[in-house]
C-alpha atoms as a PDB file:
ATOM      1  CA  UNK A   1     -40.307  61.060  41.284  1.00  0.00           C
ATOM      2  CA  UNK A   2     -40.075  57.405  41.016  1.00  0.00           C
ATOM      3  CA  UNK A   3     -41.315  57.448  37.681  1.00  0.00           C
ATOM      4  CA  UNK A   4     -38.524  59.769  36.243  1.00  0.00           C
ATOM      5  CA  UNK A   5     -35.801  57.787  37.009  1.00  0.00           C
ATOM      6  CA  UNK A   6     -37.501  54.438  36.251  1.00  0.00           C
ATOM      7  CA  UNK A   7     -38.549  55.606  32.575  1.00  0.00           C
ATOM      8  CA  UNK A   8     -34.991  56.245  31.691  1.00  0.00           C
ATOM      9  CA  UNK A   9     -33.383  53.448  33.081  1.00  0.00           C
ATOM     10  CA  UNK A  10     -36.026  51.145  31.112  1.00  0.00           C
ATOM     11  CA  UNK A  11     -35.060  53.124  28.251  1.00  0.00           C
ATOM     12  CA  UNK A  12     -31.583  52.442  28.060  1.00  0.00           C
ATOM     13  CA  UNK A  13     -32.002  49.045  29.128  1.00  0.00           C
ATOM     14  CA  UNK A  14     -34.272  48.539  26.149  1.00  0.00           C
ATOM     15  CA  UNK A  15     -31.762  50.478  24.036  1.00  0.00           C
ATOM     16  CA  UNK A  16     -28.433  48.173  25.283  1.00  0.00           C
ATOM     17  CA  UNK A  17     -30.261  44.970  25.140  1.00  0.00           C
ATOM     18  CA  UNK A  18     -32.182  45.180  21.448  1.00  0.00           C
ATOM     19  CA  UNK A  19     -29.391  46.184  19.486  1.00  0.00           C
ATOM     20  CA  UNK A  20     -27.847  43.078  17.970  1.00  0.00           C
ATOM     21  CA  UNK A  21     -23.763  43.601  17.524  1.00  0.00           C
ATOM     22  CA  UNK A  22     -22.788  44.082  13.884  1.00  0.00           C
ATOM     23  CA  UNK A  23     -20.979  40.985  12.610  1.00  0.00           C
ATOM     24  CA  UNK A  24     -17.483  41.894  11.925  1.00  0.00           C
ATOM     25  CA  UNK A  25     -16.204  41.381   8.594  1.00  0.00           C
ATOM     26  CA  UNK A  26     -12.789  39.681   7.438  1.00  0.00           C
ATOM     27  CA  UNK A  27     -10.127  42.405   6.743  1.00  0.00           C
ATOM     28  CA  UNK A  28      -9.094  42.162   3.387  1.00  0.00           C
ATOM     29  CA  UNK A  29      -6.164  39.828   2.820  1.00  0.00           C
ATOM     30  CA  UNK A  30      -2.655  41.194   2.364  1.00  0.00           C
ATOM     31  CA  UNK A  31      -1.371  37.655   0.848  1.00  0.00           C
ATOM     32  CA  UNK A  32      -0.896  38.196  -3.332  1.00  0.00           C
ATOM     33  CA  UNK A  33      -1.221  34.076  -3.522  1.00  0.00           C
ATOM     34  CA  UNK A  34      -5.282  34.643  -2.577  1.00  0.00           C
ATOM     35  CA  UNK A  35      -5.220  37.051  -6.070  1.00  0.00           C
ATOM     36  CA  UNK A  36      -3.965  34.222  -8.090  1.00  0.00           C
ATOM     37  CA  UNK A  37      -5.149  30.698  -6.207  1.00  0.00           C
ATOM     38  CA  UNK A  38      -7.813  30.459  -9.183  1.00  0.00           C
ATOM     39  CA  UNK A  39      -8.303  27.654 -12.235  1.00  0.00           C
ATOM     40  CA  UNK A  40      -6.240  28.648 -15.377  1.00  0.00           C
ATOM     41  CA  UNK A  41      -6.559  28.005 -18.858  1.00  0.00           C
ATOM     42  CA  UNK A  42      -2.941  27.634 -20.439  1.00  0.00           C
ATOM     43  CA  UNK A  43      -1.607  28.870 -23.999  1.00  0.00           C
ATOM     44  CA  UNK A  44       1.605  27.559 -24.445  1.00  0.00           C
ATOM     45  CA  UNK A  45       4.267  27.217 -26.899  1.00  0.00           C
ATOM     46  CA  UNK A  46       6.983  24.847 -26.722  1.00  0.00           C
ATOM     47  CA  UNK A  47      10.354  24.941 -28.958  1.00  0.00           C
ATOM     48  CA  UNK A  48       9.914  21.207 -29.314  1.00  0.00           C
ATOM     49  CA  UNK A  49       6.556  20.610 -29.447  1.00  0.00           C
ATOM     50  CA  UNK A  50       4.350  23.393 -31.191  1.00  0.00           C
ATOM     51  CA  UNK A  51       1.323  25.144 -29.213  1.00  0.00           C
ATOM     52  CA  UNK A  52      -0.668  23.454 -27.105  1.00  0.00           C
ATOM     53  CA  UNK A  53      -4.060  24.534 -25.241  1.00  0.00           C
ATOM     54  CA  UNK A  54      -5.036  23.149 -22.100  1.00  0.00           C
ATOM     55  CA  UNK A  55      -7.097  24.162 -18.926  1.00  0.00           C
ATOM     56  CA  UNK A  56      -7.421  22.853 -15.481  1.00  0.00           C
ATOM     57  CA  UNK A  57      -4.202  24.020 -14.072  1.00  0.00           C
ATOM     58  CA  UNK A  58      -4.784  24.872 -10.618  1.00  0.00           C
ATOM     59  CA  UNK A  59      -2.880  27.431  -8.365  1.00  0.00           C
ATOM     60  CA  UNK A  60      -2.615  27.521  -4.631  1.00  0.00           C
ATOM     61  CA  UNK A  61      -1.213  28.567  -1.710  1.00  0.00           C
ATOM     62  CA  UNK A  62       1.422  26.351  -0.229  1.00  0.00           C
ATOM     63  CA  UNK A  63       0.287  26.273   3.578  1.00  0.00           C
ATOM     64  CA  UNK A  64       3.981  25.719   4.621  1.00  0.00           C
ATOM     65  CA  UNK A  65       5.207  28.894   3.249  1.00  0.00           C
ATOM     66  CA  UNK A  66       4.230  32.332   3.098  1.00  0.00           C
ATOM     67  CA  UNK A  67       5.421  33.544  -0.289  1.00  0.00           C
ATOM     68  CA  UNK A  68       4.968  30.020  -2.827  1.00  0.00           C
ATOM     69  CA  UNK A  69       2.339  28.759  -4.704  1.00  0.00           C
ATOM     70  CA  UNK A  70       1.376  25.038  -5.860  1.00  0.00           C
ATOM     71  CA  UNK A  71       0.462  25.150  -9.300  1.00  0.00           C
ATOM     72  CA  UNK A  72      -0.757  21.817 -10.151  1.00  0.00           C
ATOM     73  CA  UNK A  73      -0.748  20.151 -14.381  1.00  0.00           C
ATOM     74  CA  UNK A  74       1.920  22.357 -14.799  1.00  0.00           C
ATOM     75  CA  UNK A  75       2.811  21.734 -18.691  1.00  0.00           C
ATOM     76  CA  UNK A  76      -0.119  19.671 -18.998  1.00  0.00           C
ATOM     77  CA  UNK A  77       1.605  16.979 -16.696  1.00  0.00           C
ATOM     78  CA  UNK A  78      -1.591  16.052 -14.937  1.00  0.00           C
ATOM     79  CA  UNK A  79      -3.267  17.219 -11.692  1.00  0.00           C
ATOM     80  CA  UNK A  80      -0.789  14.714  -9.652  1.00  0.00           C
ATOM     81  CA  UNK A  81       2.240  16.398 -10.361  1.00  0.00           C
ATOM     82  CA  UNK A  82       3.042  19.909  -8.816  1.00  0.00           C
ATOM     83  CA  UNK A  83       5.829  22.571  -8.722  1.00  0.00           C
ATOM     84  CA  UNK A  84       6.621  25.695  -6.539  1.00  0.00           C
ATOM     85  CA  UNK A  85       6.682  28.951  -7.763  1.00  0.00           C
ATOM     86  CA  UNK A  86       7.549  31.960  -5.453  1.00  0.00           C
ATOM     87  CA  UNK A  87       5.708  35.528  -5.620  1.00  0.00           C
ATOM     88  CA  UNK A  88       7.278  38.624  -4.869  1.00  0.00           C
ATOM     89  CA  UNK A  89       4.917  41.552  -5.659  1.00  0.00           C
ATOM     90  CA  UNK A  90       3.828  40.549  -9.465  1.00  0.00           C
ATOM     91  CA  UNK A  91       6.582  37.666 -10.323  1.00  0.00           C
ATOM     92  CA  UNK A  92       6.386  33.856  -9.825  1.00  0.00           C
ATOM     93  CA  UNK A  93      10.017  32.272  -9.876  1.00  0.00           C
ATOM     94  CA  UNK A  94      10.702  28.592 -10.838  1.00  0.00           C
ATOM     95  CA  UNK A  95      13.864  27.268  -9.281  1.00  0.00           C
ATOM     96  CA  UNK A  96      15.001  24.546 -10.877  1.00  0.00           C
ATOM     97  CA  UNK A  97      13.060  21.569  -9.609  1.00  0.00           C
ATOM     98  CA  UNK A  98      11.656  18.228 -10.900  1.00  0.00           C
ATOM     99  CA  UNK A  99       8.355  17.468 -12.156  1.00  0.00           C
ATOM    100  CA  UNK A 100       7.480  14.042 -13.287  1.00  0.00           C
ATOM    101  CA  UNK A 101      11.352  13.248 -14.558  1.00  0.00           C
ATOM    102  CA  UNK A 102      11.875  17.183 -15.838  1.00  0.00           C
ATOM    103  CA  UNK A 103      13.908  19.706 -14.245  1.00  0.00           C
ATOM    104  CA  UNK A 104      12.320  22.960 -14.642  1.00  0.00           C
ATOM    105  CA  UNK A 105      12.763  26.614 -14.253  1.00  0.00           C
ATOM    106  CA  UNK A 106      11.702  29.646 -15.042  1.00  0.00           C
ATOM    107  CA  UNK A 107       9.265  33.194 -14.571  1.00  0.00           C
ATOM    108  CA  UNK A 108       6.236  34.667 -14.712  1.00  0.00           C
ATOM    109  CA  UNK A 109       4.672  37.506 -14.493  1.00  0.00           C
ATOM    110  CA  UNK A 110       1.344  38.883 -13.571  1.00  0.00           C
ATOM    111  CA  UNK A 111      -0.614  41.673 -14.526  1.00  0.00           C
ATOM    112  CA  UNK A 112      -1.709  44.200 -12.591  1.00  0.00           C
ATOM    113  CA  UNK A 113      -5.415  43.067 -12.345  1.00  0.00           C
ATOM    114  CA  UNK A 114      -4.205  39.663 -11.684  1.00  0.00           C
ATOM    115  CA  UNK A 115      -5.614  38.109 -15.220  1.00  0.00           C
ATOM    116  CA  UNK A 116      -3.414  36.928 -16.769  1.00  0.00           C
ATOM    117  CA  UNK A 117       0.283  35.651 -16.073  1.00  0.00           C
ATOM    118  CA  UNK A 118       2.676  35.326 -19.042  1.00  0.00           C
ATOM    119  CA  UNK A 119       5.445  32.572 -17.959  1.00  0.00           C
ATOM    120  CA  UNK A 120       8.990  31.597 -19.587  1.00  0.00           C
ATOM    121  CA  UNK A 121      10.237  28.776 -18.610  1.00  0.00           C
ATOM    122  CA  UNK A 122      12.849  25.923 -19.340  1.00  0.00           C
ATOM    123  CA  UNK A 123      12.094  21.836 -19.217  1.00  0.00           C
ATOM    124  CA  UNK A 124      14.852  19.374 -19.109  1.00  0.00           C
ATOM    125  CA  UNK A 125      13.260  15.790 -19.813  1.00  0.00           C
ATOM    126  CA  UNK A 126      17.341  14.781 -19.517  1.00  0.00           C
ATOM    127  CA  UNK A 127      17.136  13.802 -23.149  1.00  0.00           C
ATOM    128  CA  UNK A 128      19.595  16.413 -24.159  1.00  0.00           C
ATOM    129  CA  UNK A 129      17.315  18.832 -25.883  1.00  0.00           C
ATOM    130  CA  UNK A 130      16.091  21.754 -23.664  1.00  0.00           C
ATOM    131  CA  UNK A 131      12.363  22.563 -24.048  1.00  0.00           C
ATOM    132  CA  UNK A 132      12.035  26.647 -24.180  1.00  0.00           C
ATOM    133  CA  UNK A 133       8.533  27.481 -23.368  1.00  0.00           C
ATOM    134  CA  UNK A 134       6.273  30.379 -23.224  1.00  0.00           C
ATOM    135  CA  UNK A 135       2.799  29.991 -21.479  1.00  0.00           C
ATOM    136  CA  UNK A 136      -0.087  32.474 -21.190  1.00  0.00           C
ATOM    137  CA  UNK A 137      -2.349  31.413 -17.986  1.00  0.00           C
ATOM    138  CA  UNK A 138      -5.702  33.340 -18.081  1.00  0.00           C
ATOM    139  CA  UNK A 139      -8.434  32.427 -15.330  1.00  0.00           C
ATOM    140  CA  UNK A 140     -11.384  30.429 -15.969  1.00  0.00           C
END
């Protein structure tokens, strides 16, 4: 009788103890900014200057805040310089802020599959002549 009930409980005990527990993975994020933080190549065109091609700008999420984005060479300023842009579903706004000397402002938005983000935006170097640009970002 001492047999039955010590087969079982060596059973179980083998059971409960060799199973490893399944790592658990990460939920998928609900933050847009982790759909765009990516490398960019840039198309733009400039009212002043022609069109320019450029890549290296950089997007990412501003740890401060839950809805902007750092997007660093902005108009092919250099990787030192950054602006704010803030997402709301597909758009990025650009309230007017300074970059190197320029005010700028602006919008952009993304596709659906997160791609490609077409941007229009205004630069004020405070010469008197206001830059009108349009940008195409597409990821690297």
């Amino acid at each position: 009788m001492k047999k039955f009930i010590l087969y079982p409980i060596i059973i179980i005990s083998l059971l409960l103890f060799a199973c490893e527990p399944e790592e658990e993975e990460d939920p998928p994020s609900d933050d847009l900014r982790d759909k765009i933080e990516n490398t960019w190549n840039c198309n733009e065109i400039s009212s002043l200057y022609g069109e320019t091609n450029y890549s290296g700008v950089d997007i990412v999420k501003d740890e401060n805040t839950s809805d902007l984005v750092k997007i660093y060479n902005f108009n092919h300023l250099g990787n030192n310089f950054y602006l704010k842009a803030k997402l709301s579903n597909t758009n990025l706004t650009i309230t007017s802020q300074q970059i190197d000397g320029n005010t700028v402002n602006g919008t952009g938005s993304i596709t659906n599959n997160y791609n490609k983000i077409d941007w229009n935006y205004y630069i004020d170097d405070g010469s008197g002549d206001i830059d009108t640009c349009t940008a195409v970002y597409t990821p690297i």
